[in-house]
Protein backbone atom coordinates (compact mmCIF):
# COMPACT_ATOMS: atom_id res chain seq x y z
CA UNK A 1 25.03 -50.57 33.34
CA UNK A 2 28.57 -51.74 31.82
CA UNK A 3 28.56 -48.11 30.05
CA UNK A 4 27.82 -46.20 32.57
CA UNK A 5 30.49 -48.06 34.87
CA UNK A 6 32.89 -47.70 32.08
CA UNK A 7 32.55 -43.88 31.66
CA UNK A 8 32.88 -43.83 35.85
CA UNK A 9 35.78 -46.06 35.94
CA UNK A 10 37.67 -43.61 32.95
CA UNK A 11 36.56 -40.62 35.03
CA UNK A 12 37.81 -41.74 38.27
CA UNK A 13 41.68 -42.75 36.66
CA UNK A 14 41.64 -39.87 35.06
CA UNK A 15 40.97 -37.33 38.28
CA UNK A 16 43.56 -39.70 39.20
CA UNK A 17 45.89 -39.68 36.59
CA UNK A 18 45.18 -36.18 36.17
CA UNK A 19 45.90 -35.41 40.10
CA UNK A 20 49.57 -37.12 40.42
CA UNK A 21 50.02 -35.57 36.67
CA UNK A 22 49.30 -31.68 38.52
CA UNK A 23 51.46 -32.68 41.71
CA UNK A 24 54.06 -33.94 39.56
CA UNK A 25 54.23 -30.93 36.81
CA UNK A 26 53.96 -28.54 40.36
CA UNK A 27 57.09 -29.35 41.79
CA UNK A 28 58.57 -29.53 38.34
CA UNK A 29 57.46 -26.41 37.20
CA UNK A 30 59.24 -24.60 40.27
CA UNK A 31 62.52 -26.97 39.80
CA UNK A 32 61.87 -24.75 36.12
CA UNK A 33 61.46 -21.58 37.79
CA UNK A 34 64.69 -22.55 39.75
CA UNK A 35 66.97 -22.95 36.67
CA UNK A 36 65.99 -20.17 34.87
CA UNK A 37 67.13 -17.72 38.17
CA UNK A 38 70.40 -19.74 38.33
CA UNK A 39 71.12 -19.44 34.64
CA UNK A 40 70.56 -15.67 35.04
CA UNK A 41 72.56 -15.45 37.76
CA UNK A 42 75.80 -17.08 35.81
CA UNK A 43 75.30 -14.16 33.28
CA UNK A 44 77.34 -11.75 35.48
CA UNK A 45 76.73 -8.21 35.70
CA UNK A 46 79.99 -6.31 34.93
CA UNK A 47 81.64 -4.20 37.04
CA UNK A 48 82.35 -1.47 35.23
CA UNK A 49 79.65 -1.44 32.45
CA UNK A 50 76.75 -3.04 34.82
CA UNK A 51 75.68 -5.12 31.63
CA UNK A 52 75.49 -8.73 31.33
CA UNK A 53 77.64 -11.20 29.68
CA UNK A 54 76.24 -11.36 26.06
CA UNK A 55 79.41 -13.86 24.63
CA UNK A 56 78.44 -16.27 27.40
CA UNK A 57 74.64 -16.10 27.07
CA UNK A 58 75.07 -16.51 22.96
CA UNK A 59 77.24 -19.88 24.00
CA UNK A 60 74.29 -21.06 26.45
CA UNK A 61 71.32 -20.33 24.99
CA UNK A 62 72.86 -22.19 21.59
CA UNK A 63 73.88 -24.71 23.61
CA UNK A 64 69.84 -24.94 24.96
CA UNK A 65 68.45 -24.54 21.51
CA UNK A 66 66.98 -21.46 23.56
CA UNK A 67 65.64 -18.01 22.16
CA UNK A 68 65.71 -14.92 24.39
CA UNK A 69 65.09 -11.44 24.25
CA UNK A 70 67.09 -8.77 26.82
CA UNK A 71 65.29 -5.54 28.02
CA UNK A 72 66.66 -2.89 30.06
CA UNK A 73 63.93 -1.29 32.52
CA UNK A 74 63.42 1.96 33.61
CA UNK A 75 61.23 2.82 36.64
CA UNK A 76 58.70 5.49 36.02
CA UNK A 77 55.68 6.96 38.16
CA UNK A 78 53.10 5.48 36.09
CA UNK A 79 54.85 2.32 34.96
CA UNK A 80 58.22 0.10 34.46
CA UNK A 81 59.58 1.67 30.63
CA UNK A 82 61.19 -1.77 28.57
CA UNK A 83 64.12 -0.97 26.19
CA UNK A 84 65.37 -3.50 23.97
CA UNK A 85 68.97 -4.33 24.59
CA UNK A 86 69.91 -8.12 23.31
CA UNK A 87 68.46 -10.73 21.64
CA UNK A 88 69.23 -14.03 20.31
CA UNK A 89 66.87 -15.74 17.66
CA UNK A 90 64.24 -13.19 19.29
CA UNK A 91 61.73 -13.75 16.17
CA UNK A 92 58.93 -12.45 18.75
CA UNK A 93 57.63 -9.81 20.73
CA UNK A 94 56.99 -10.81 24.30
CA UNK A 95 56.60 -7.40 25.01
CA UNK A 96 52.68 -8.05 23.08
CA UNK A 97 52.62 -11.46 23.07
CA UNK A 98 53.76 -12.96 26.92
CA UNK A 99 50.91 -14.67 28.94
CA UNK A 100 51.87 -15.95 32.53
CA UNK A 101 49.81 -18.74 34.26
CA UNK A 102 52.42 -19.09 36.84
CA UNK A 103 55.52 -17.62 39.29
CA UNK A 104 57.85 -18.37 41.85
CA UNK A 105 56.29 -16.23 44.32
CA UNK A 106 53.52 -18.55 44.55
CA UNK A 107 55.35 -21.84 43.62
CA UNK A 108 58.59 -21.06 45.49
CA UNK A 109 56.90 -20.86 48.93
CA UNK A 110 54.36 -24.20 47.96
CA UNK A 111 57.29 -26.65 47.79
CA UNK A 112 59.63 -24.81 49.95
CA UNK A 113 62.13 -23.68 47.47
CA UNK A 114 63.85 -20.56 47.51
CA UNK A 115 63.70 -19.13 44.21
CA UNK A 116 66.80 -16.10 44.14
CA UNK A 117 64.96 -13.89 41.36
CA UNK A 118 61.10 -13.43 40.26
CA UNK A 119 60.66 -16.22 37.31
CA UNK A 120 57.22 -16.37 35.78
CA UNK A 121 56.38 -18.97 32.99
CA UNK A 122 53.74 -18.77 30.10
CA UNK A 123 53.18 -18.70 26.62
CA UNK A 124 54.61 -16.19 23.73
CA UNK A 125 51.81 -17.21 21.04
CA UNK A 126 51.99 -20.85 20.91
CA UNK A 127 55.50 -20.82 22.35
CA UNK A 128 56.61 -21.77 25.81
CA UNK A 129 58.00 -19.14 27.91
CA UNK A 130 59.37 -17.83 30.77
CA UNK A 131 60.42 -14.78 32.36
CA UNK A 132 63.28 -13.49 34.87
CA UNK A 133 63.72 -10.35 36.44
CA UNK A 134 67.52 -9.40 37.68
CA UNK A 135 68.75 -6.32 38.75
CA UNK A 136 67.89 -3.92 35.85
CA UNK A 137 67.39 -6.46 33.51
CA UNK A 138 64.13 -8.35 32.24
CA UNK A 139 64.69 -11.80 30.16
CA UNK A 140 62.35 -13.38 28.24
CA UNK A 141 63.20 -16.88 27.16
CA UNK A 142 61.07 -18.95 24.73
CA UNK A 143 61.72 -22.80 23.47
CA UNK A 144 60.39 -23.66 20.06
CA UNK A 145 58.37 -26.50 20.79
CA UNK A 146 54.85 -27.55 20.95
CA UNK A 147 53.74 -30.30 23.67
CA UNK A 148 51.38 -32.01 23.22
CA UNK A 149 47.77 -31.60 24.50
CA UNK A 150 47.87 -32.35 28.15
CA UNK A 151 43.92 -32.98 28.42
CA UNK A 152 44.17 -35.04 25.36
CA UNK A 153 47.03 -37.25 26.44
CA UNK A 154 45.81 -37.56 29.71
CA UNK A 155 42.48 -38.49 28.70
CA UNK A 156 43.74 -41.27 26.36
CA UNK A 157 46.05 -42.56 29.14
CA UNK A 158 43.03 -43.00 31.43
CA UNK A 159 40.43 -44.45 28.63
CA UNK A 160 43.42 -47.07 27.17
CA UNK A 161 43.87 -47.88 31.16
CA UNK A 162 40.29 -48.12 31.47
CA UNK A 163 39.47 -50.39 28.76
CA UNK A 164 42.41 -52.71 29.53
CA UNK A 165 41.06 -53.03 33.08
CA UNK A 166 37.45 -54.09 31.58
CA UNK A 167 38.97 -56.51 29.13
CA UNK A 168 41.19 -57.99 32.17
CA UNK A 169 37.67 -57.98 34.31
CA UNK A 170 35.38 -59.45 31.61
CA UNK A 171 37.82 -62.40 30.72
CA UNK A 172 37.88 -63.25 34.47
CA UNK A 173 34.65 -62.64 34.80
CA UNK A 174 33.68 -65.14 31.81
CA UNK A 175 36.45 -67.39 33.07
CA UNK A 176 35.20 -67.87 36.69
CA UNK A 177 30.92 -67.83 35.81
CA UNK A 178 31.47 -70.26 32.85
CA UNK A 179 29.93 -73.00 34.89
CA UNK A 180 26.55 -70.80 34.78
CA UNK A 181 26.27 -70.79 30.98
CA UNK A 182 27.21 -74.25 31.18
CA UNK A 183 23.85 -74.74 33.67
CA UNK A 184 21.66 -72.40 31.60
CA UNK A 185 22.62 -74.47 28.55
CA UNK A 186 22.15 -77.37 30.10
CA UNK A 187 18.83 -76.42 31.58
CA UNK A 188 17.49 -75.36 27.78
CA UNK A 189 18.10 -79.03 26.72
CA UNK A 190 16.44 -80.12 29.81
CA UNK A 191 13.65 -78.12 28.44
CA UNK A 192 13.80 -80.00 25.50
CA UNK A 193 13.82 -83.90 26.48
CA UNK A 194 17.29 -84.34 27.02
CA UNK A 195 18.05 -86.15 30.14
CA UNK A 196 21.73 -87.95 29.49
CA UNK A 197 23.98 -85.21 28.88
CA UNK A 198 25.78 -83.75 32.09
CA UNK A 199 27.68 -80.48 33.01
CA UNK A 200 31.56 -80.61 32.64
CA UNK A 201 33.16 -79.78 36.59
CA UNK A 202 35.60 -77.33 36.57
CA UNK A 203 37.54 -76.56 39.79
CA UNK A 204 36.38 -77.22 43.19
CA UNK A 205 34.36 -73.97 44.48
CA UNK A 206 30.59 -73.25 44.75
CA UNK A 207 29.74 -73.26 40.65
CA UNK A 208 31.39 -76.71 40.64
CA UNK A 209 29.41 -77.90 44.48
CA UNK A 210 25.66 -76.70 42.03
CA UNK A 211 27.01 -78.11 38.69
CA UNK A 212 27.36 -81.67 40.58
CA UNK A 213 23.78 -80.84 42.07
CA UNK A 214 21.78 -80.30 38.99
CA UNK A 215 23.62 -83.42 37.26
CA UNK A 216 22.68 -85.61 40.31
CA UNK A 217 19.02 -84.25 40.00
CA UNK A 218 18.67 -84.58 36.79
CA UNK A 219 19.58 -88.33 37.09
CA UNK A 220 16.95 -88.37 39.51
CA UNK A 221 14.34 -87.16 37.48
CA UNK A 222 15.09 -89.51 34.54
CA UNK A 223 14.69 -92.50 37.04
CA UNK A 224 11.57 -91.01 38.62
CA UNK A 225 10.25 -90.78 34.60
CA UNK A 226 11.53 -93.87 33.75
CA UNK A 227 9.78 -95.53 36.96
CA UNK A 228 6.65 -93.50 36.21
CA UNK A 229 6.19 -95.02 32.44
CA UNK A 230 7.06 -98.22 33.51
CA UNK A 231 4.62 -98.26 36.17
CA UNK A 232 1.71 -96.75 33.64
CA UNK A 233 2.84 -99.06 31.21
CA UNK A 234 2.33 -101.84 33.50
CA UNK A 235 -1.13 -100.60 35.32
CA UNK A 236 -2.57 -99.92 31.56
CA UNK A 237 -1.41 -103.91 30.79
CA UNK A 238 -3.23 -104.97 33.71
CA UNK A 239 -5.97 -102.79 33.85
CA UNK A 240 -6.66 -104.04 29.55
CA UNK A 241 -6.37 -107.49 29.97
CA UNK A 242 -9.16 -107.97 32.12
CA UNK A 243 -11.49 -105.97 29.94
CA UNK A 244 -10.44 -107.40 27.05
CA UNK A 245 -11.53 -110.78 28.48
CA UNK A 246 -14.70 -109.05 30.03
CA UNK A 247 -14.98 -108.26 25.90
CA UNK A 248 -14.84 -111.48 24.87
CA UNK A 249 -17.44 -113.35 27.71
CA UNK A 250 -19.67 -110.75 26.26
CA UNK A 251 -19.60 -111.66 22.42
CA UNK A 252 -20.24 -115.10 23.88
CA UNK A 253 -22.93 -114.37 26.18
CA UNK A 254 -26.67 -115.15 24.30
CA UNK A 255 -28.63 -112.21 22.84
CA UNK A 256 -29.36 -110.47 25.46
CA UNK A 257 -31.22 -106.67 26.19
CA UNK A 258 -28.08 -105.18 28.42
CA UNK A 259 -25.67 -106.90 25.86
CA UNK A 260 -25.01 -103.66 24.30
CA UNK A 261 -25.34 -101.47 27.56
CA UNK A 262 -21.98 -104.32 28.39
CA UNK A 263 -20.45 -102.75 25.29
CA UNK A 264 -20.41 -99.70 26.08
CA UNK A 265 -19.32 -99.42 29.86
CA UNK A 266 -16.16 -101.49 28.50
CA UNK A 267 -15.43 -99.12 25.65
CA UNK A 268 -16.25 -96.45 28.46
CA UNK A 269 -13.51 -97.53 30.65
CA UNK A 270 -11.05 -98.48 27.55
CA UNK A 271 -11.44 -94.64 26.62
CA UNK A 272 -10.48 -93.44 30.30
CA UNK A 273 -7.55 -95.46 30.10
CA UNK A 274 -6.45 -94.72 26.64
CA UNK A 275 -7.18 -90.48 27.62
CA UNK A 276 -5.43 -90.98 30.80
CA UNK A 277 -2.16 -92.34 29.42
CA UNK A 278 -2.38 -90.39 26.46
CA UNK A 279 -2.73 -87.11 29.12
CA UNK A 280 0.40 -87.80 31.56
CA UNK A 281 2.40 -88.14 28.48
CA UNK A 282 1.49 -85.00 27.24
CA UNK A 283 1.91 -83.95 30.21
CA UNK A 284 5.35 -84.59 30.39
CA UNK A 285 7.73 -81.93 29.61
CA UNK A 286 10.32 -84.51 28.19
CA UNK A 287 8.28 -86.30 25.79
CA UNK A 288 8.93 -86.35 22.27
CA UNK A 289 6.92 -85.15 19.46
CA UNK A 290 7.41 -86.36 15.69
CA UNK A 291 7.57 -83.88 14.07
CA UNK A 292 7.37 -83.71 10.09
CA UNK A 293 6.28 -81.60 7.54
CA UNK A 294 2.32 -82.06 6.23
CA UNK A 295 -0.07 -80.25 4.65
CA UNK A 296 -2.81 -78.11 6.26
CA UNK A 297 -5.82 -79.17 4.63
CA UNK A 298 -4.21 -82.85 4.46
CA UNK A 299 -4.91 -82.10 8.29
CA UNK A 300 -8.23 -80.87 8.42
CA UNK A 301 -9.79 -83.52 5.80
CA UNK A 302 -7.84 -86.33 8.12
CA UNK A 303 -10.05 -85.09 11.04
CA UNK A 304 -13.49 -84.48 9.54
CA UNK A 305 -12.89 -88.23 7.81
CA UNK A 306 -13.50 -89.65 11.92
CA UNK A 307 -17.22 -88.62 11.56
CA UNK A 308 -18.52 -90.75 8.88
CA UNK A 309 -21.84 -90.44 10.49
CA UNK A 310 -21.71 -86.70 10.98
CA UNK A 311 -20.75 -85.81 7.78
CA UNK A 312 -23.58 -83.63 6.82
CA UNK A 313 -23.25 -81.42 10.34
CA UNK A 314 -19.87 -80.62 9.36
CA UNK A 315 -19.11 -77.44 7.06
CA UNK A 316 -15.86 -76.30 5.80
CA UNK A 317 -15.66 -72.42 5.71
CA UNK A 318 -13.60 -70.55 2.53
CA UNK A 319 -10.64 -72.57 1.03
CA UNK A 320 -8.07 -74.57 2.94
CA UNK A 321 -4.64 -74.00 2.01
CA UNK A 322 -2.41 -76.00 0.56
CA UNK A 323 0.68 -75.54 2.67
CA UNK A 324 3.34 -77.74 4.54
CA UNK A 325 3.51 -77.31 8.42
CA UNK A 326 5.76 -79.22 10.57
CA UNK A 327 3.80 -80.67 13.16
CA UNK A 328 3.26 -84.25 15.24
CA UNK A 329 0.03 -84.67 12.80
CA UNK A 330 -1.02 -87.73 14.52
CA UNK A 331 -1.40 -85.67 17.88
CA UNK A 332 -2.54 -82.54 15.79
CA UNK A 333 -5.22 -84.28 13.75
CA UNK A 334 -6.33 -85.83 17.52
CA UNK A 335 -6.84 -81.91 18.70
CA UNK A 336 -8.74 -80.95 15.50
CA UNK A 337 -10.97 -84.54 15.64
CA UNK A 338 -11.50 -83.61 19.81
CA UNK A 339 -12.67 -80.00 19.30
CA UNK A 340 -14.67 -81.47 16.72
CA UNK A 341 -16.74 -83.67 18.24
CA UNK A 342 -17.05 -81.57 21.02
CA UNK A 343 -18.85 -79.28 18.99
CA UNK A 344 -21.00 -82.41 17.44
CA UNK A 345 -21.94 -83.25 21.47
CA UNK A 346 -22.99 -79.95 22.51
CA UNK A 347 -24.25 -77.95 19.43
CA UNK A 348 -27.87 -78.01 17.98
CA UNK A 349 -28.48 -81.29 16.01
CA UNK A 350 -30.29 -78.52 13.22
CA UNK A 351 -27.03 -75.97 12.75
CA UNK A 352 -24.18 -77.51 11.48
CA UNK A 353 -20.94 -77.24 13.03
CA UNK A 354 -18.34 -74.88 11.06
CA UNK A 355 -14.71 -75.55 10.72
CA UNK A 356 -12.23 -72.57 9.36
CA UNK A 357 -8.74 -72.11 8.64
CA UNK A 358 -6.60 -69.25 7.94
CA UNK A 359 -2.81 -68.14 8.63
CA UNK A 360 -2.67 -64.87 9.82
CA UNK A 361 0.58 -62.85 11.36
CA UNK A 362 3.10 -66.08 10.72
CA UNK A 363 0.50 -68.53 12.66
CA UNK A 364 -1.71 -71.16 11.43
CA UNK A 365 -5.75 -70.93 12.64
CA UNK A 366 -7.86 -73.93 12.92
CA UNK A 367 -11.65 -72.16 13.90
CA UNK A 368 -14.19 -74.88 15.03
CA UNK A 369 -17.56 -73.21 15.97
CA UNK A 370 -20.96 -74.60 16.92
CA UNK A 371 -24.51 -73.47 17.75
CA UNK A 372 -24.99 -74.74 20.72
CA UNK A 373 -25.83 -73.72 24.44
CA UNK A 374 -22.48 -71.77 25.05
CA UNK A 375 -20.27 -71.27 27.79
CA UNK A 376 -20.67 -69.66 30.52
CA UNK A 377 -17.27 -67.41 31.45
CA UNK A 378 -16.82 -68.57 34.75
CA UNK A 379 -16.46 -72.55 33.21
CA UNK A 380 -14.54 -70.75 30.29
CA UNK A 381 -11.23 -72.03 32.13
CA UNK A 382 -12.11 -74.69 33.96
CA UNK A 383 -13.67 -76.88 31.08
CA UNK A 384 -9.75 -77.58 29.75
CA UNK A 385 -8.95 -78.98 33.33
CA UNK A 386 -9.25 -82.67 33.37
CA UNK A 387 -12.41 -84.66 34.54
CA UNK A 388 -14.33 -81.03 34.72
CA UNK A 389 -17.90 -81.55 32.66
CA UNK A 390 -20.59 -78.83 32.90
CA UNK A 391 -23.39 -79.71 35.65
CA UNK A 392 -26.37 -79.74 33.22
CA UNK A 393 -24.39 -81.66 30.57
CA UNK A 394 -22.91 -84.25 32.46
CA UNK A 395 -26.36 -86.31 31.67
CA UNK A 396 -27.13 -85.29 28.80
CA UNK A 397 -23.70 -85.98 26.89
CA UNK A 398 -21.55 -89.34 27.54
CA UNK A 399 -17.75 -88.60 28.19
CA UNK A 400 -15.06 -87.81 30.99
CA UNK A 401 -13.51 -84.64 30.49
CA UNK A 402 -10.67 -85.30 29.14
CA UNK A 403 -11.05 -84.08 25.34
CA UNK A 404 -10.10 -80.28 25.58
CA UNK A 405 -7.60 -80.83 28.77
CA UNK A 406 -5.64 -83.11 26.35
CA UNK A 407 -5.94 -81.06 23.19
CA UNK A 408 -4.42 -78.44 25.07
CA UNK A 409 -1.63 -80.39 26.14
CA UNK A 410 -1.09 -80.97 22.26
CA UNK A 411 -0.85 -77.39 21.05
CA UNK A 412 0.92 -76.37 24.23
CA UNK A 413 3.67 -79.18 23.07
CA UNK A 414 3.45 -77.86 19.31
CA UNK A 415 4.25 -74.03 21.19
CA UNK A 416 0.83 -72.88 20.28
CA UNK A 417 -2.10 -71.87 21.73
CA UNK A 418 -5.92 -72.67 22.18
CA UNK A 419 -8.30 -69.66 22.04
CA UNK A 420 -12.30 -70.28 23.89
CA UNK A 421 -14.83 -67.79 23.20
CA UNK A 422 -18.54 -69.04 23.99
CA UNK A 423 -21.99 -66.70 24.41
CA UNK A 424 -24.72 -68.61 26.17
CA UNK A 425 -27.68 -69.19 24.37
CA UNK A 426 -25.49 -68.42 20.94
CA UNK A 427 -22.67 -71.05 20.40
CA UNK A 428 -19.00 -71.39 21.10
CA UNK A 429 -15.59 -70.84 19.19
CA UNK A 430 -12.87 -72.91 19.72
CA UNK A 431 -9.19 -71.70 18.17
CA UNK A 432 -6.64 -73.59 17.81
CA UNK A 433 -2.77 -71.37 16.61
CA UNK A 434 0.18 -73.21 15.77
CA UNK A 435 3.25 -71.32 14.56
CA UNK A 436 3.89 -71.70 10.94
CA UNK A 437 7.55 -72.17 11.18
């Protein structure tokens, strides 16, 4: 778009240009055709030999730095004969070599000047010319200079005008819409967790009215955070001490049949508190990750390691590699252990569940599979949403949907992705792809 306005904008000051240029050189040109018929007109004719006054055109045409060439005509039926009668510096023939673009009876008329003998103007070879009829006289006059090329010159005049108008435009331009890359930078470290740093004002217009906007709201949203994990912070405190003390009547309580049944509904509920914090937070755009450099198998042996009962179910497929990737491993290993036992739940106690890794195109590729039921594709999507369990599962396998909605969160937060294909009746693959860099 800037190109194409650029070529318009040098195309419009040069019709321009070009225009005043062509009414200028118009009304010169005739002032031109106007000298020429006066300077002829000084030569006088004398009386007695009707010839003109060759010591006093030598003086002015020197004086000029002029060349000219004097014919005599004759008028014939057919055509006007030339004769060669003076000259002076005449290296030329214009008799061969004259080209007219231009006269006074055309030009004299157009700006209303009275023009006392016919003057034409033109070229002999690369020489500028003109010609002037008087009496029985032709004179051809020639100047031994080159200009320079009009199109060229004028063309140059409109591109440097052009291009110092753009320069002028984009420096205002960047001058007055600073404020916006100051918002879109500011936004990007939004996007990143910072919430302290603000956007400079400059001036008092609209940018600066928005600027003071987005600072103000972004102020808001820390506090709203800020509220938010303090109030999570404090319903998780309250919500754990009583089942901590529920924990400890229990391993007090005699032997007793529903002892263990106790047990579990209080791990039950610790594990829906611990998921749900664990979920808003990853569900927050501004948390932070810690990020540091590990190694990939270091990250698959970490996870397997959390099923010391379930050793034997799990198989490692081909080699894992021994490379660094910076992730949060804590939160990684956490996906990797949740897609695992996942697969442990819902898979065929008789088929082992498989777990691959590869890199492949600049990504790393953590492939859990299992034998199990499968998935059908309409619960495809909606088994990473929170609290959503399969109908037929739900009393079969213990749990609260949380797993896979808060292993996505993780690779979503490590700018990967998570990858579901299931075949009911065969098993399901779950993919997890984390850039390597």
């Amino acid at each position: 778009m800037v190109g194409i306005f650029a070529v318009t904008l040098i195309l419009t000051l040069y019709y321009v240009v070009n225009f005043a240029f062509e009414e200028q050189d118009t009304l010169l040109d005739t002032h031109e055709l106007y000298f020429y018929s006066k300077i002829v007109s000084s030569w006088e004719i004398d009386s007695i030999s009707h010839e003109p006054d060759t010591v006093k055109m030598k003086y002015d045409l020197s004086n000029l730095g002029m060349m000219c060439s004097v014919y005599k005509t004759y008028p014939s039926q057919q055509d006007t004969i030339f004769q060669y009668y003076w000259g002076y510096n005449d290296n030329f023939n214009p008799l061969e070599d004259y080209y007219s673009y231009g006269d006074s009876q055309s030009l004299g008329p157009e700006n209303d000047i009275y023009i006392p003998h016919y003057v034409s103007y033109g070229y002999i070879k690369s020489l500028m010319a003109n010609y002037v009829e008087s009496g029985d006289y032709a004179y051809y006059f020639a100047v031994n200079y080159n200009p320079p090329d009009i199109l060229t010159l004028r063309f140059i005049t409109a591109s440097l005008m052009a291009i110092f108008f753009l320069f002028i435009l984009f420096v205002f331009i960047r001058k007055y819409l600073k404020p916006i890359l100051l918002m879109k930078r500011r936004v990007t470290a939004l996007e990143s967790g910072d919430l302290d740093s603000t956007i400079p004002i400059f001036g008092n217009d609209e940018l600066a009215d928005l600027s003071k906007t987005i600072n103000k709201m972004i102020l808001d949203i820390k506090l709203l955070l800020t509220n938010k994990q303090r109030l999570l912070a404090d319903v998780s405190h309250e919500l754990r001490s009583p089942l901590a003390r529920m924990r400890l009547q229990v391993e007090m309580l005699p032997e007793h049949k529903n002892i263990n049944r106790l047990k579990t509904e209080i791990a039950f509920l610790e594990g829906i508190i611990s998921n749900l914090l664990l979920s808003d937070k990853l569900s927050t755009p501004y948390s932070n990750l810690d990020f540091k450099p590990c190694y990939i198998d270091e990250l698959v042996d970490k996870s397997i390691a959390m099923f010391p009962d379930a050793q034997k179910r799990i198989v490692i497929l081909g080699n894992i590699h021994r490379k660094r990737i910076s992730v949060d491993s804590t939160k990684i290993i956490l996906a990797i252990r949740n897609l695992i036992d996942n697969a442990l739940k819902h898979s065929d106690t008789k088929e082992p569940v498989t777990v691959k890794c590869r890199i492949h195109k600049g990504r790393v590729e953590f492939i859990i599979s299992d034998k199990g039921q499968g998935i059908s594709k309409e619960n495809i999507l909606k088994i990473i949403e929170p609290f959503f369990r399969i109908e037929r599962q739900r009393k079969k396998v213990a749990g609260f949907g949380l797993g896979l909605s808060i292993t996505k969160k993780i690779i979503e937060a490590h700018k990967g992705q998570l990858k579901i294909s299931s075949e009911l009746g065969v098993g399901s693959s779950f993919t997890i792809l984390l850039p390597l860099k």
